[in-house]
N, C-alpha and C. Protein backbone atom coordinates (compact mmCIF):
# COMPACT_ATOMS: atom_id res chain seq x y z
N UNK A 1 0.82 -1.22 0.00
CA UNK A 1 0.00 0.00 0.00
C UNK A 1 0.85 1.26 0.00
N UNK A 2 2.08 1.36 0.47
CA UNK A 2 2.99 2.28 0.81
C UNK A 2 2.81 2.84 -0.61
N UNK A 3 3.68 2.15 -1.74
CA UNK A 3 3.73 2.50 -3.18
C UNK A 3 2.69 3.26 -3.57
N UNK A 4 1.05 3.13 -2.65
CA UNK A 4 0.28 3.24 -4.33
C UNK A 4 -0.21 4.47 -3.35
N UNK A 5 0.11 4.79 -2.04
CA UNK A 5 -0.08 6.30 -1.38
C UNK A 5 0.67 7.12 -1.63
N UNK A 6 2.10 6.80 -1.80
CA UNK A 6 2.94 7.63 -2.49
C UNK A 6 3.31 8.10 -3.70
N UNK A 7 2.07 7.75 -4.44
CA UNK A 7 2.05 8.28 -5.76
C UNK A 7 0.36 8.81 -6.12
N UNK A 8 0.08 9.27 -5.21
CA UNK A 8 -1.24 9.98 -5.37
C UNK A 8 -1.01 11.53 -5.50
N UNK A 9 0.22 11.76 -4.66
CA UNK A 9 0.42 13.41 -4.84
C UNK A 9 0.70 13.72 -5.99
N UNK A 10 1.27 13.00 -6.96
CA UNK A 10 1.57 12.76 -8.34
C UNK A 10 0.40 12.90 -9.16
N UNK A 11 -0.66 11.87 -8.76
CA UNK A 11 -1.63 12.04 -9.37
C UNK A 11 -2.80 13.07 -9.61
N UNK A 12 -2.62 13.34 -8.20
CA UNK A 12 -3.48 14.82 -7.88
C UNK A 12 -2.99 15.89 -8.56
N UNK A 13 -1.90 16.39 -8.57
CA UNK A 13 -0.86 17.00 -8.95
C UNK A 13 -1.19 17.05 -10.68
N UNK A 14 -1.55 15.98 -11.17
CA UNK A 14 -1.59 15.83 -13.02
C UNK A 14 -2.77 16.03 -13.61
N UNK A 15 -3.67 16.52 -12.09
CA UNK A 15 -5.18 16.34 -12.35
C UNK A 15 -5.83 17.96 -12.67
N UNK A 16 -6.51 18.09 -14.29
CA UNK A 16 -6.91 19.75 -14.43
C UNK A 16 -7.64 19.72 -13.27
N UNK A 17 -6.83 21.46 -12.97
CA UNK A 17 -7.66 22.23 -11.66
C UNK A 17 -6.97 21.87 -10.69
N UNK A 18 -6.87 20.82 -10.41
CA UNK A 18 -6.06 20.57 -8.75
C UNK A 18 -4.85 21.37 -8.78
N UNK A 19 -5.17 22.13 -7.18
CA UNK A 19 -3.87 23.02 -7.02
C UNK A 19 -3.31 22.24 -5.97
N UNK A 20 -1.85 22.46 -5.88
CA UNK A 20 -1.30 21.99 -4.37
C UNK A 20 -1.20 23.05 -3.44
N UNK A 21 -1.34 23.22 -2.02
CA UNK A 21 -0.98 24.56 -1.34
C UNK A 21 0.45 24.44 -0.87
N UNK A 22 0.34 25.43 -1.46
CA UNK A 22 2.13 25.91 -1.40
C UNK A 22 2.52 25.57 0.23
N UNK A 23 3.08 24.76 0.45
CA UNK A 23 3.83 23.95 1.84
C UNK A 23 4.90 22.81 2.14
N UNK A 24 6.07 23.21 2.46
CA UNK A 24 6.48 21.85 2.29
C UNK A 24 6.60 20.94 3.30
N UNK A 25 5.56 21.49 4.73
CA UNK A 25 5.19 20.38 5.46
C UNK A 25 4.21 19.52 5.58
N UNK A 26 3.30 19.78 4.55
CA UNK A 26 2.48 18.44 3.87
C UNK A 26 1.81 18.30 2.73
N UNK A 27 1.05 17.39 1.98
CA UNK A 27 0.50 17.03 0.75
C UNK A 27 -0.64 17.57 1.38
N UNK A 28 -0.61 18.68 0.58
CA UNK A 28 -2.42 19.39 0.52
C UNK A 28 -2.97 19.81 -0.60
N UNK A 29 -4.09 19.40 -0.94
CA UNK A 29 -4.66 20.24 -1.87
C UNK A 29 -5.62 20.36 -2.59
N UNK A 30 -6.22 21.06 -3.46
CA UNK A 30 -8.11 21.57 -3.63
C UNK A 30 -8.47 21.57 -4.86
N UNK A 31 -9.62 21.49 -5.19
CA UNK A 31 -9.88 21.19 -6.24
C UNK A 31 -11.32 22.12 -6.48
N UNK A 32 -11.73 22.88 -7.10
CA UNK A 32 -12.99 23.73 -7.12
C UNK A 32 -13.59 23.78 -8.10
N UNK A 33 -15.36 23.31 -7.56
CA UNK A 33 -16.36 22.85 -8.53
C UNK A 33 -16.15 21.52 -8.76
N UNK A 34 -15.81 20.50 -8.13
CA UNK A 34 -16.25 19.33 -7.66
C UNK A 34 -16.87 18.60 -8.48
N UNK A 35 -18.07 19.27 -7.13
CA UNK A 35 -19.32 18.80 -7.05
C UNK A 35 -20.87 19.73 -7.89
N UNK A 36 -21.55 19.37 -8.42
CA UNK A 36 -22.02 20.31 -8.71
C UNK A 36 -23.39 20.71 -8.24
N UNK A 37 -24.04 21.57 -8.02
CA UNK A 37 -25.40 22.03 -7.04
C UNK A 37 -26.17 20.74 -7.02
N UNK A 38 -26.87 20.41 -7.88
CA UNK A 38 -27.54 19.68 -7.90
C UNK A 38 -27.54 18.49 -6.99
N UNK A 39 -25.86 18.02 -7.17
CA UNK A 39 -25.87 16.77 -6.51
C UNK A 39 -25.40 17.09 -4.70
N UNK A 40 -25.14 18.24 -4.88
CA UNK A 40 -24.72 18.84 -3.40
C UNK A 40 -26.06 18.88 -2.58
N UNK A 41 -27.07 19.20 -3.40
CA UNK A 41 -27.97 19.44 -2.52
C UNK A 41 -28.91 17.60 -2.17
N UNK A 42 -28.26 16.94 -3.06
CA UNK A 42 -29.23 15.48 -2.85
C UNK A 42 -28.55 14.91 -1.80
N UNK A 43 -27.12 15.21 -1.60
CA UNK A 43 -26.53 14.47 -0.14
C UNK A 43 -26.46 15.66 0.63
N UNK A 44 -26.94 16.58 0.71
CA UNK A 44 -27.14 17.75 1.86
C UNK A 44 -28.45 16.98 2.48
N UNK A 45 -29.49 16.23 1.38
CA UNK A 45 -30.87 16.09 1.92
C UNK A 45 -30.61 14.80 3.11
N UNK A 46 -29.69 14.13 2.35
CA UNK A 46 -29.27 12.91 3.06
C UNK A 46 -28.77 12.70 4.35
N UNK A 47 -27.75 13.58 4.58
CA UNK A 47 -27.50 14.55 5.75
C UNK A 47 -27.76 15.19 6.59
N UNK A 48 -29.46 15.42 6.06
CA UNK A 48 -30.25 16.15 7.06
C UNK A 48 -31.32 15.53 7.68
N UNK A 49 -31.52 13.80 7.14
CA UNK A 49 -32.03 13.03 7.51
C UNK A 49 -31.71 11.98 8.38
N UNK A 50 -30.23 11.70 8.28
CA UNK A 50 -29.62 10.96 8.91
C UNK A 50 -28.63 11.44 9.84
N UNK A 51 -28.38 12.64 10.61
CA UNK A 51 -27.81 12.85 10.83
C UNK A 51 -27.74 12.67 12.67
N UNK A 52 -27.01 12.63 12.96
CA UNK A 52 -26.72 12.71 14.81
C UNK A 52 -25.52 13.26 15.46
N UNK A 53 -25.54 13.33 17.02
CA UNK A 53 -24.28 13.98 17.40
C UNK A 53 -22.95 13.23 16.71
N UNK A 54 -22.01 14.15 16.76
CA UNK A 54 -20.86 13.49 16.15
C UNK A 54 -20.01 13.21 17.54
N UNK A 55 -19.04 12.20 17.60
CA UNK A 55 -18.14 12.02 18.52
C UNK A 55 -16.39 11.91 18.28
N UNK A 56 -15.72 12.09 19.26
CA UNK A 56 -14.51 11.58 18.95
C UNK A 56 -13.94 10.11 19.46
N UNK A 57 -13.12 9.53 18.99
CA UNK A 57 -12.31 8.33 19.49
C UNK A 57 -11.99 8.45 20.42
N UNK A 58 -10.75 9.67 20.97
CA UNK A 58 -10.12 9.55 22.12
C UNK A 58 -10.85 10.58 22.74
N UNK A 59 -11.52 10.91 24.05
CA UNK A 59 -12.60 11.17 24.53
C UNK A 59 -11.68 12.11 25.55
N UNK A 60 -11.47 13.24 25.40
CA UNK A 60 -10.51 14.37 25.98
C UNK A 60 -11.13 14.91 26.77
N UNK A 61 -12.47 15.00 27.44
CA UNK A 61 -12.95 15.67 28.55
C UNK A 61 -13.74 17.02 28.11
N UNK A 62 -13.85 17.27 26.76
CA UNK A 62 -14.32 18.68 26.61
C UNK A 62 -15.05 18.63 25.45
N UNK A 63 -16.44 18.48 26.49
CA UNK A 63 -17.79 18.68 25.70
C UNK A 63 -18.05 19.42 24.42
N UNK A 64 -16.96 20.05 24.19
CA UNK A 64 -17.56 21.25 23.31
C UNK A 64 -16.53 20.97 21.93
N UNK A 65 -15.72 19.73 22.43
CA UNK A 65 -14.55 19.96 21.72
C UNK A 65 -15.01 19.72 19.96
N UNK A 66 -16.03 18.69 20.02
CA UNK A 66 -16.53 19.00 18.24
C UNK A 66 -18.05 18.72 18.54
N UNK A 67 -18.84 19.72 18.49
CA UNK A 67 -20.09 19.95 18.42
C UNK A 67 -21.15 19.33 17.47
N UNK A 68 -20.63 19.22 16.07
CA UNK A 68 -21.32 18.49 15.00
C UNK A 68 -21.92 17.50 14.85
N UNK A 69 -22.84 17.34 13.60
CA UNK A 69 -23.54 16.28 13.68
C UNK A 69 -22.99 15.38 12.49
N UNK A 70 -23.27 13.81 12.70
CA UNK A 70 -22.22 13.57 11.90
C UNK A 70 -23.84 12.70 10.92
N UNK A 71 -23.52 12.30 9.68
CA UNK A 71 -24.51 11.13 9.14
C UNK A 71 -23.36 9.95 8.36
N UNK A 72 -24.21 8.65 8.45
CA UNK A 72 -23.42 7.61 7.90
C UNK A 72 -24.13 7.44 6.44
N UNK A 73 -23.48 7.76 5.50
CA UNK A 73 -23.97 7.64 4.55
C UNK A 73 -24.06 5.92 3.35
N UNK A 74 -25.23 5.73 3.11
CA UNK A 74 -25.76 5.00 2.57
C UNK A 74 -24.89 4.46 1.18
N UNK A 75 -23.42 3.12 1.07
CA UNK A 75 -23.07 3.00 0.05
C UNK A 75 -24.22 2.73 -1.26
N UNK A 76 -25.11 2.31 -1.63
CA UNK A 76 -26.37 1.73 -2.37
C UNK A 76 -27.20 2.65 -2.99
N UNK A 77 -26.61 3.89 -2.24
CA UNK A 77 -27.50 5.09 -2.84
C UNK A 77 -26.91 6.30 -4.28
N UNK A 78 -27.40 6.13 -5.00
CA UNK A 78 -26.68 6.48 -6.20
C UNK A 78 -26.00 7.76 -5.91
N UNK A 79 -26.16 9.17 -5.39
CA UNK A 79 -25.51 10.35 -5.06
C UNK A 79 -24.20 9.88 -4.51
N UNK A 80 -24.12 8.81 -3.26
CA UNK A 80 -23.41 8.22 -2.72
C UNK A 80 -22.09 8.02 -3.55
N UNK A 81 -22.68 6.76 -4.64
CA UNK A 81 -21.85 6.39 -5.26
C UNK A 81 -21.52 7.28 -6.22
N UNK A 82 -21.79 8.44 -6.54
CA UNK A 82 -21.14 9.32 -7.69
C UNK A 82 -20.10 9.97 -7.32
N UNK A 83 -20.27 10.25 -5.87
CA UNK A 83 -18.96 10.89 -4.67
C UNK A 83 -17.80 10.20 -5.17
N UNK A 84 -18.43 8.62 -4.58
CA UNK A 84 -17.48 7.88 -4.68
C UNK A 84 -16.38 7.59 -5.58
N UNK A 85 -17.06 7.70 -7.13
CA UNK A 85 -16.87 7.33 -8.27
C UNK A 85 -16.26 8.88 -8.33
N UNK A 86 -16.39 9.85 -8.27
CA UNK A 86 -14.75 10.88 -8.22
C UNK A 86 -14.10 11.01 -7.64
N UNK A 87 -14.30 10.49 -6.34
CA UNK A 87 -12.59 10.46 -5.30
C UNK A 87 -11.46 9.28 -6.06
N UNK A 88 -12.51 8.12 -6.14
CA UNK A 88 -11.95 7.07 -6.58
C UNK A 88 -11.24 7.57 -8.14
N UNK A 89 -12.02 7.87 -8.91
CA UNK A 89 -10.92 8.61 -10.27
C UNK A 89 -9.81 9.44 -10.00
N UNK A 90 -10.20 10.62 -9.20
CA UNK A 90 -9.32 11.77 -8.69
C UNK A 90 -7.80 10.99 -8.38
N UNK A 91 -8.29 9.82 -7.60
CA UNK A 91 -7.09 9.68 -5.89
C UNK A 91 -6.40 8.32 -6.85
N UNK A 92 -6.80 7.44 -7.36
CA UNK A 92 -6.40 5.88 -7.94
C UNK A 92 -6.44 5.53 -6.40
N UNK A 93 -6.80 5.35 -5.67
CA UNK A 93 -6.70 4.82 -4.72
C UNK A 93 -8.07 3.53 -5.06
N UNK A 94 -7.27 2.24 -4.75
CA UNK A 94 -8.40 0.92 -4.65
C UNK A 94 -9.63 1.62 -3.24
N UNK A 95 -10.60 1.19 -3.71
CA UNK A 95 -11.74 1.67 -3.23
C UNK A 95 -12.29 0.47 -1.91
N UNK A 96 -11.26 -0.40 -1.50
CA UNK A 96 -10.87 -1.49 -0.65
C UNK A 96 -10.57 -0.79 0.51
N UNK A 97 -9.56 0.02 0.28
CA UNK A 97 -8.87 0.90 1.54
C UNK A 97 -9.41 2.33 2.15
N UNK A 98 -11.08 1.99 1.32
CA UNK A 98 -12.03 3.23 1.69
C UNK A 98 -12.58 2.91 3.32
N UNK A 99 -13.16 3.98 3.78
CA UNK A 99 -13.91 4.04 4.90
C UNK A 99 -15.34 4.75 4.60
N UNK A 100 -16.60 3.99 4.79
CA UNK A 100 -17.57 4.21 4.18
C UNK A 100 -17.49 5.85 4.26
N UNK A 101 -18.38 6.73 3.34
CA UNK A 101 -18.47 7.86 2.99
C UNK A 101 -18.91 8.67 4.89
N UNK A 102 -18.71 9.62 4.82
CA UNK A 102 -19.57 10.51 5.65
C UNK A 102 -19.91 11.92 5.56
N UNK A 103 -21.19 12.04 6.04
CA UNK A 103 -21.41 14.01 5.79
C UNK A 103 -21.79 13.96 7.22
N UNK A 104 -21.25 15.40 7.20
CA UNK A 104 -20.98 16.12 8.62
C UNK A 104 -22.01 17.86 8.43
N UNK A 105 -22.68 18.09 9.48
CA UNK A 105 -23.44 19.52 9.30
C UNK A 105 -22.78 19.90 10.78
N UNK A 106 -22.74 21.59 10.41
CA UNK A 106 -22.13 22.28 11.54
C UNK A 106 -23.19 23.48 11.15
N UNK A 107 -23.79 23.37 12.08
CA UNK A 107 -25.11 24.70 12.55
C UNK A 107 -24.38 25.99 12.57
N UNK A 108 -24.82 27.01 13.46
CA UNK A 108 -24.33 28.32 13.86
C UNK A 108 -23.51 28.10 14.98
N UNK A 109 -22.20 28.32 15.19
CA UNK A 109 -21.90 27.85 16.47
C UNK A 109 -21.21 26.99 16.80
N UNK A 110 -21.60 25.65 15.64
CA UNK A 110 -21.00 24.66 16.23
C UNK A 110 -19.38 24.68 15.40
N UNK A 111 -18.47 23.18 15.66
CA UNK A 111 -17.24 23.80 15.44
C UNK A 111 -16.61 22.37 15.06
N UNK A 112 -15.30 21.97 14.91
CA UNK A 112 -14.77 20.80 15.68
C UNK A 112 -13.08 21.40 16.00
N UNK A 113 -12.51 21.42 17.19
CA UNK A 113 -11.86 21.61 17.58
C UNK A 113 -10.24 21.47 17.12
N UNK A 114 -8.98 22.24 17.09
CA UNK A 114 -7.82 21.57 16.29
C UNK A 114 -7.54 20.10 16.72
N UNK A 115 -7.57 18.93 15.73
CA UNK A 115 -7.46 17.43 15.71
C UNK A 115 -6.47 17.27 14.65
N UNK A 116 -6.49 16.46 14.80
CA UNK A 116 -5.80 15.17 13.12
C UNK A 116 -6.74 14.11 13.12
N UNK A 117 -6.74 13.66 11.46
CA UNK A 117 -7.48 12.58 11.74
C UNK A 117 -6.71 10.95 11.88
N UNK A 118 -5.91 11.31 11.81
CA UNK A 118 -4.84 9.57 11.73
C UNK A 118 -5.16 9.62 13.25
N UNK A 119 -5.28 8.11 14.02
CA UNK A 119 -5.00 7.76 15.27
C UNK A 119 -3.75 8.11 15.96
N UNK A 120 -3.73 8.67 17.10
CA UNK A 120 -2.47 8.89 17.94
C UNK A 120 -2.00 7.50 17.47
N UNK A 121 -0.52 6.87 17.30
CA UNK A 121 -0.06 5.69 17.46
C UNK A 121 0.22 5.53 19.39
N UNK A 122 -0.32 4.39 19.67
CA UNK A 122 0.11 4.45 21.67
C UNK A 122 -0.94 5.07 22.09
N UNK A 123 -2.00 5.52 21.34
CA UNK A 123 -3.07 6.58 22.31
C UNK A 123 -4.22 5.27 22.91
N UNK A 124 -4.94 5.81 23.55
CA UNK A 124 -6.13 5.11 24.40
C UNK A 124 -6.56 3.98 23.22
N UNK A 125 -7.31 4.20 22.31
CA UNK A 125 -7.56 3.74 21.53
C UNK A 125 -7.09 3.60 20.33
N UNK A 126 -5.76 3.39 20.21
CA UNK A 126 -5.39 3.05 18.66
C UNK A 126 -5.69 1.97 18.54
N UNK A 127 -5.50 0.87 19.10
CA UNK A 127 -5.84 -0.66 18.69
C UNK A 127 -7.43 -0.77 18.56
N UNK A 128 -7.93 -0.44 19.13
CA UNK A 128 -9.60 -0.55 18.84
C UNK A 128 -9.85 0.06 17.32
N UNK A 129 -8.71 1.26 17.23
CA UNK A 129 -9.44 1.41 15.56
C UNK A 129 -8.59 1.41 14.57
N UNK A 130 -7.55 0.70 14.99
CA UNK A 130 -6.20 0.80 14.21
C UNK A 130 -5.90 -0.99 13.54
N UNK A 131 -6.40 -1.47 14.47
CA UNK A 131 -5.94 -3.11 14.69
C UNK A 131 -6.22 -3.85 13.55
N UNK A 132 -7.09 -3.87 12.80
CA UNK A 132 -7.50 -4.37 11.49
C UNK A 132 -7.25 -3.50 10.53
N UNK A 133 -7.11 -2.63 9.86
CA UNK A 133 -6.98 -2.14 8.64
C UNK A 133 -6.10 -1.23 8.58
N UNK A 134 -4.85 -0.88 10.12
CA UNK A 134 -4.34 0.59 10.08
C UNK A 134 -4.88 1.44 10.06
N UNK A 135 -3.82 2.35 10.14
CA UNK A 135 -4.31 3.91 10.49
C UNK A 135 -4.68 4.65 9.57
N UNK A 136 -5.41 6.09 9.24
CA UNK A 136 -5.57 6.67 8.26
C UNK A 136 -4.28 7.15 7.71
N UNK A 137 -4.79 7.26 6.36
CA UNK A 137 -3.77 8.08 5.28
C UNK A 137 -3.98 8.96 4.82
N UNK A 138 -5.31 9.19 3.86
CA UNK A 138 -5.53 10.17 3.04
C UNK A 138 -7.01 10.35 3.25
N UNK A 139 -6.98 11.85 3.22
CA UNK A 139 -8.39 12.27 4.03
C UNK A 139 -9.08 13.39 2.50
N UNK A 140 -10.27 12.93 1.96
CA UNK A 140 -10.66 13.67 0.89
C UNK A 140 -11.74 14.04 1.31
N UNK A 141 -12.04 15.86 1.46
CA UNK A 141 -13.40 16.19 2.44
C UNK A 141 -14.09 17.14 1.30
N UNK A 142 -15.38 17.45 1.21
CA UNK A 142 -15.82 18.02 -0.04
C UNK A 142 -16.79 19.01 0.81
N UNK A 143 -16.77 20.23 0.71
CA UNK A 143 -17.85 21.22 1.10
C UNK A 143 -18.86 21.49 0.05
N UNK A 144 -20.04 20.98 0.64
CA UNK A 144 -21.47 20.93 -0.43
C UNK A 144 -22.00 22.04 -0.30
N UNK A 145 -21.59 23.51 0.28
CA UNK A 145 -22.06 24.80 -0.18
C UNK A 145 -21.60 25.88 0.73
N UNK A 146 -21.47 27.00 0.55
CA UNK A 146 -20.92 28.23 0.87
C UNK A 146 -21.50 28.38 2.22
N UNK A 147 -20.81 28.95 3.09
CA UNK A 147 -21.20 29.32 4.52
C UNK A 147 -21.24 31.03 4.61
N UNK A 148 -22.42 31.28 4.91
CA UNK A 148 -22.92 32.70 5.34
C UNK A 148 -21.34 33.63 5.84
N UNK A 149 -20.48 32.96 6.84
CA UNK A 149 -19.97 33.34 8.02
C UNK A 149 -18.86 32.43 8.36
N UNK A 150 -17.64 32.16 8.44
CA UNK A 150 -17.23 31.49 9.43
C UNK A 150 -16.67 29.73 8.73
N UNK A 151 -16.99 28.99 9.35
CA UNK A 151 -16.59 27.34 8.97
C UNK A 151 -15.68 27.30 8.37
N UNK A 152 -14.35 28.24 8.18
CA UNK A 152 -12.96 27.29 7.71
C UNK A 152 -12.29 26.74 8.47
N UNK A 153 -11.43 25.59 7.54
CA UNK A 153 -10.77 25.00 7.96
C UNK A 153 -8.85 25.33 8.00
N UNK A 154 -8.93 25.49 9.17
CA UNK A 154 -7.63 25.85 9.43
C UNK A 154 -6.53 24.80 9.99
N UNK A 155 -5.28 24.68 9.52
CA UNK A 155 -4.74 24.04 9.85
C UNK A 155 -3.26 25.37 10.16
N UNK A 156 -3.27 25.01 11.66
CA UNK A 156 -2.44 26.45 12.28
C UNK A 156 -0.87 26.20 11.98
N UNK A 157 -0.31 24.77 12.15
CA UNK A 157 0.94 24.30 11.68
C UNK A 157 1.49 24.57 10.36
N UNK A 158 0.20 24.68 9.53
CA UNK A 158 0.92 25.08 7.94
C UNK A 158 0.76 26.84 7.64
N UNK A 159 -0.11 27.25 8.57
CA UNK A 159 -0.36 28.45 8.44
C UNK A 159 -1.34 28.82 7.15
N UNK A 160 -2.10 27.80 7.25
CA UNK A 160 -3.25 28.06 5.95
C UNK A 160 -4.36 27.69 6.71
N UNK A 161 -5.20 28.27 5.39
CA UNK A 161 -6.99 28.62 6.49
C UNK A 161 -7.81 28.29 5.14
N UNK A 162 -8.37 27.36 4.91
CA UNK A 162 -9.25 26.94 3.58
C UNK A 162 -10.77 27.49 3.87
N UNK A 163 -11.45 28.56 2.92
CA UNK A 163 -12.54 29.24 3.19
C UNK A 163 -13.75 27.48 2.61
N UNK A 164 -14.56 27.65 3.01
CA UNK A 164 -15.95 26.69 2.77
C UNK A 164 -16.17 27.37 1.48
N UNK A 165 -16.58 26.35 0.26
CA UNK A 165 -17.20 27.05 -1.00
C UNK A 165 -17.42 25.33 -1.86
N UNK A 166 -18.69 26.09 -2.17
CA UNK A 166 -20.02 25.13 -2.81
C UNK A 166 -18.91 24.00 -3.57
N UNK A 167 -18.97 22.72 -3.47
CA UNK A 167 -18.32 22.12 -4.71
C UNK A 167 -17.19 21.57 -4.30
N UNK A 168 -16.39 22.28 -3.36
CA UNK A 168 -14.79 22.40 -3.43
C UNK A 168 -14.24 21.11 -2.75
N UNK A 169 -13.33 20.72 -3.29
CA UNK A 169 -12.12 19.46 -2.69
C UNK A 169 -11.27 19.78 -1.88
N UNK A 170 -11.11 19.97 -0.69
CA UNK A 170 -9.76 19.55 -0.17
C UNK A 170 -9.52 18.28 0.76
N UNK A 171 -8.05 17.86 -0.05
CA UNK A 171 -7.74 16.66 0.50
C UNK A 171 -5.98 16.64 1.51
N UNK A 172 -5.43 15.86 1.66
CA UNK A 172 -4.35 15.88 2.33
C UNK A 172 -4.04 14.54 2.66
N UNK A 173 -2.42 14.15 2.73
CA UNK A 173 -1.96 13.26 2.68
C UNK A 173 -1.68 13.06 4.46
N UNK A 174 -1.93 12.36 5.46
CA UNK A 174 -2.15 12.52 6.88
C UNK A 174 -0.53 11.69 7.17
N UNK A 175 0.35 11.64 6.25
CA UNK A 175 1.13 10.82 6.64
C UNK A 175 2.90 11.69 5.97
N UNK A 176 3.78 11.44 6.76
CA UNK A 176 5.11 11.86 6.38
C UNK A 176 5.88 10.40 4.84
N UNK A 177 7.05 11.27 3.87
CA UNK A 177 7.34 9.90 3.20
C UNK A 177 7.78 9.19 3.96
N UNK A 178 7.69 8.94 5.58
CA UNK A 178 8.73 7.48 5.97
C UNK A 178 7.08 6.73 5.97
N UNK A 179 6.29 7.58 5.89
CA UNK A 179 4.86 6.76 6.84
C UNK A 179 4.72 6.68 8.14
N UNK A 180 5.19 7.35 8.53
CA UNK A 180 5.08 8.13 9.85
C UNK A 180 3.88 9.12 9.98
N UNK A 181 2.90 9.54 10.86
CA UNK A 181 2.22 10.03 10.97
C UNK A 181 2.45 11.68 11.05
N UNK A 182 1.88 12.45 10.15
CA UNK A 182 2.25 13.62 10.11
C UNK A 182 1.45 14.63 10.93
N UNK A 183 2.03 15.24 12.13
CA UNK A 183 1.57 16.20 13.27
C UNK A 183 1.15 17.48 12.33
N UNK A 184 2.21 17.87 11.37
CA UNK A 184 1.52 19.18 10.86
C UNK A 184 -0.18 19.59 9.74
N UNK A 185 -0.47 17.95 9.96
CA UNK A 185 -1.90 18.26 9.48
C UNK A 185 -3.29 18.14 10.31
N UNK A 186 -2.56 19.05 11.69
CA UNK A 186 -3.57 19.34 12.32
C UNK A 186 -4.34 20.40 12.03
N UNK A 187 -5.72 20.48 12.15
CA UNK A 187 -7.25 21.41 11.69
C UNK A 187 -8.26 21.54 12.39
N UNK A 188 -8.36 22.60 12.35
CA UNK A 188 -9.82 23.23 13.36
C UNK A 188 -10.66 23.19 12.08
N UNK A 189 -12.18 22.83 12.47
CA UNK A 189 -13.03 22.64 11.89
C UNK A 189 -13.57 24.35 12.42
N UNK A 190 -13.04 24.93 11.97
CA UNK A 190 -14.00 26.79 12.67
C UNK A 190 -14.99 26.67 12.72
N UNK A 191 -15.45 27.51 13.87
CA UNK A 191 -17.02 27.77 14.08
C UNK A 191 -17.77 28.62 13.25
N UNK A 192 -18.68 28.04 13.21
CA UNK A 192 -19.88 28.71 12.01
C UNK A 192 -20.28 29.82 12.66
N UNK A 193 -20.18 31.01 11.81
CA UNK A 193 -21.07 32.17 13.03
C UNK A 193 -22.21 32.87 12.22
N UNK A 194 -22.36 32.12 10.90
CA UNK A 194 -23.62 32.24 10.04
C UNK A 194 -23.52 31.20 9.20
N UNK A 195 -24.93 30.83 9.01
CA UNK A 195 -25.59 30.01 8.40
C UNK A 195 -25.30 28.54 8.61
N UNK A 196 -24.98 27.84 7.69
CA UNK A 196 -25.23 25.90 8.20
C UNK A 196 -24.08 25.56 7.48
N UNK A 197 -23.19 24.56 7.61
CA UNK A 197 -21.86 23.71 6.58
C UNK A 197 -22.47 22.83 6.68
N UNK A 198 -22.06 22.44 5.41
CA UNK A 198 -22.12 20.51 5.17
C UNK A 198 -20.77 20.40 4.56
N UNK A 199 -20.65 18.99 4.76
CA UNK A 199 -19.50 18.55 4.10
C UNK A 199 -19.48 16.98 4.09
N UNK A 200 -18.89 16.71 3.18
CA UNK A 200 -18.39 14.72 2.83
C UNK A 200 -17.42 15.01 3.20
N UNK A 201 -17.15 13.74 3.88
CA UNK A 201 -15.55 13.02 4.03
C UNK A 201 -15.29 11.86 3.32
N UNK A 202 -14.21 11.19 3.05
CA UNK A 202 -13.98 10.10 2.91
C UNK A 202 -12.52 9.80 3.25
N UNK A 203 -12.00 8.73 4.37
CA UNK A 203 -10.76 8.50 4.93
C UNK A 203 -10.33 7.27 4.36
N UNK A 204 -9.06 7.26 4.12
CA UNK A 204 -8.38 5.85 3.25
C UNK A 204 -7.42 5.33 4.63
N UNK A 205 -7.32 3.94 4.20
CA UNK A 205 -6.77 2.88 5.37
C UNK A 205 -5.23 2.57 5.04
N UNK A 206 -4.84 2.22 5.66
CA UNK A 206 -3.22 1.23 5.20
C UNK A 206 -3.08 0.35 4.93
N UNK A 207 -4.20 -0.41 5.44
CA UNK A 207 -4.95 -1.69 4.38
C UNK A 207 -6.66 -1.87 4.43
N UNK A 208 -7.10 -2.84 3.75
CA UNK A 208 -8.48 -2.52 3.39
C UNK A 208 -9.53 -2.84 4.45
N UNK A 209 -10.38 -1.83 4.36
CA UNK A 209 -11.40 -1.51 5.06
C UNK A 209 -11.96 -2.60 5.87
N UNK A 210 -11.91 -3.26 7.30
CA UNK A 210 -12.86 -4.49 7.54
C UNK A 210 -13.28 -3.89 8.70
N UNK A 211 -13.34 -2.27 8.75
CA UNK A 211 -14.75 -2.22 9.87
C UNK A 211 -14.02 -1.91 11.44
């Protein structure tokens, strides 16, 4: 798997439109107009049906630390799979080492706190979510429409701040070339201080997906 993660920045990189953000402490980078209204708004609906509190893994004591609601989205459902079917073109990544899709809504207010998404290695719970398929690698998150106010995503280590806009890709490589887990792609999910975010995720494994 090493090989075929380390040649995605390559690929991204060869892909019209994809920019990289200028950094050379990690693989970042965006892609705008995606997604297009139509289909933004059929997994916004999806999202707003299925949705519940969101939680974290390692459970830090502070209620407030990501407020959001998270939804598990439905592989079987055609919007679903059209997501799918452009990360999967975008990334070449085997669609084995996926982690089912997810959309996330952040109200007025709400937030998710500076994190990473790869597992601490040694933390409380790495083996509970690490133990079968490894840790995360590559994190591809899609904002399904413009925020009034507020909701970027900042990552304070690189010194970049990605504004929310209808459509848009940003992804990032969560890992250093040894494969070592990379600290500088930590991100605050900012607080919304108008109107509603949505957004897809989709997280890739180190080996394939068993749950």
């Amino acid at each position: 798997m090493s090989v075929i993660i380390d040649s995605i920045a390559s690929r991204l990189s060869a892909q019209p439109g994809v920019q990289r953000v200028p950094t050379s402490k990690a693989e970042l980078f965006q892609l705008r107009r995606l997604v297009t209204d139509d289909l933004a708004a059929e997994l916004i609906a999806l999202i707003d049906r299925g949705r519940r509190p969101s939680t974290i893994a390692d459970d830090n004591g502070d209620a407030y630390f990501r407020t959001s609601e998270t939804c598990d989205l439905d592989a079987a459902l055609v919007p679903v799979q059209r997501i799918e079917a452009m990360i999967t073109d975008l990334s070449g990544i085997d669609p084995a080492y996926g982690e089912p899709l997810q959309g996330q809504r952040y109200a007025q207010g709400q937030e998710f706190k500076a994190h990473t998404d790869y597992f601490t290695p040694g933390g409380r719970d790495y083996e509970r979510y690490c133990a079968l398929s490894g840790n995360r690698t590559w994190t591809f998150m899609i904002y399904l429409g413009d925020v009034a106010a507020g909701g970027a995503t900042r990552f304070k280590l690189l010194d970049k701040t990605v504004q929310p806009e209808a459509g848009k890709l940003l992804c990032w490589n969560n890992r250093l070339a040894d494969g070592a887990v990379n600290p500088a792609t930590l991100h605050h999910g900012m607080k919304v201080r108008k109107g509603v975010k949505y957004v897809i995720t989709k997280w890739y494994r180190e080996r394939e997906w068993r749950g």
